[in-house]
Protein backbone atom coordinates (compact mmCIF):
# COMPACT_ATOMS: atom_id res chain seq x y z
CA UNK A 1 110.35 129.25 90.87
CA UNK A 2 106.88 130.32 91.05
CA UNK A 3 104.44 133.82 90.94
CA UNK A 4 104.62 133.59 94.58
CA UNK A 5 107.82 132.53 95.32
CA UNK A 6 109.93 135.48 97.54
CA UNK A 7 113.01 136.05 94.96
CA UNK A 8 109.86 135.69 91.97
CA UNK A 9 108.06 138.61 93.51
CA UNK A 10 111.56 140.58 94.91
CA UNK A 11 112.24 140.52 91.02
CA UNK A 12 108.97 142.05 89.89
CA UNK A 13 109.49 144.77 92.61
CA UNK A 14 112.85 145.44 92.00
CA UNK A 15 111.56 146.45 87.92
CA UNK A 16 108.87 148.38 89.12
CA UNK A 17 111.37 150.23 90.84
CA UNK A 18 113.63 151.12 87.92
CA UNK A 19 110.28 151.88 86.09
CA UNK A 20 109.72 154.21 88.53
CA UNK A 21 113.18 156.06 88.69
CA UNK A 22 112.81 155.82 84.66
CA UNK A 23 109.41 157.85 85.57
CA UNK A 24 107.64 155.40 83.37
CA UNK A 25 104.83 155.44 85.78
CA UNK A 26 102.63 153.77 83.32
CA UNK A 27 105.02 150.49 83.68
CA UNK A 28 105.24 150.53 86.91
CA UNK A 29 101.77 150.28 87.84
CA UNK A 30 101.10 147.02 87.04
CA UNK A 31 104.25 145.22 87.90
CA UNK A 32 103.81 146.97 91.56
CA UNK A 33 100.02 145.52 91.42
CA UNK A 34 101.25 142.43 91.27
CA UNK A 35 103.84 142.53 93.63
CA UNK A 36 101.25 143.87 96.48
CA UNK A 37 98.84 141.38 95.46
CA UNK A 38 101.98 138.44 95.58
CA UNK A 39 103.23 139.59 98.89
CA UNK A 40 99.71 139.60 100.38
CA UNK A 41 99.21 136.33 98.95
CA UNK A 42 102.43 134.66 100.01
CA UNK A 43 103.39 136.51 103.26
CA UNK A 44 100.06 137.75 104.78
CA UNK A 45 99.04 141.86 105.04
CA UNK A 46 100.69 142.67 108.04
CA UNK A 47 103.97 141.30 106.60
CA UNK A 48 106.91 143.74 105.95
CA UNK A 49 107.03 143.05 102.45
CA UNK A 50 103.27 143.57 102.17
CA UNK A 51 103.11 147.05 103.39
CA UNK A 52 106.72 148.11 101.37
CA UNK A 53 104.66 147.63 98.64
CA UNK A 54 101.72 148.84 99.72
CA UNK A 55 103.93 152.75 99.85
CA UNK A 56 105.51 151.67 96.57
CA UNK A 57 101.97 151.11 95.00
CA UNK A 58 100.60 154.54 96.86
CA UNK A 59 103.77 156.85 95.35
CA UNK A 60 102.93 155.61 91.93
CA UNK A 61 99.21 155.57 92.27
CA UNK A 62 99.54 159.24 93.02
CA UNK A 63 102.33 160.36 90.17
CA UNK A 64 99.59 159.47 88.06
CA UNK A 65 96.95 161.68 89.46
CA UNK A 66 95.34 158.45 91.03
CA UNK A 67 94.53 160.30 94.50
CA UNK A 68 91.47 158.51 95.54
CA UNK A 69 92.33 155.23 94.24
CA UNK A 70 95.57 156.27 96.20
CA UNK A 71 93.94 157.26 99.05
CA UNK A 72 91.08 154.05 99.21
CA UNK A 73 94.26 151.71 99.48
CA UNK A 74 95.90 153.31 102.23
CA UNK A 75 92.94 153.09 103.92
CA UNK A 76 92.92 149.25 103.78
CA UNK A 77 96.85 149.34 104.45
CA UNK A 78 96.01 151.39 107.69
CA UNK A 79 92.90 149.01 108.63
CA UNK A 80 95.18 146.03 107.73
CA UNK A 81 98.12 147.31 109.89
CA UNK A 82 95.27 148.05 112.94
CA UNK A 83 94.24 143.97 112.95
């Protein structure tokens, strides 16, 4: 398949999500990086996908005390969605 290819980046999400029920924040954070970054890529930022993501990314960002870095991307997301 390919990194950008829907059931490619659906897989990626899908084990940030069980790294995320784990609470293994720390492994989540990349593999939901990457799935943002793929769905933007692939599907455009106003897609669905995009933005589910975007929240996923957010939650994580701020179980790990990231608040501003948090915070800075759901600015974009809400600038993106506004476009």
């Amino acid at each position: 398949l390919g990194e950008l290819h829907p059931d490619t980046l659906m897989a990626v999400a899908k084990l940030a999500a069980l790294m995320s029920e784990e609470r293994r924040f720390e492994k989540a954070l990349p593999l939901y990086r990457t799935a943002f970054a793929g769905y933007q890529q692939a599907f455009g930022k106003q897609h669905e996908n995009s933005f589910g993501s975007l929240g996923n990314l957010i939650d994580v960002l701020r179980e790990l005390g990231e608040i501003d870095e948090a915070n800075q991307i759901l600015g974009t997301g809400v600038e993106d969605a506004r476009k």
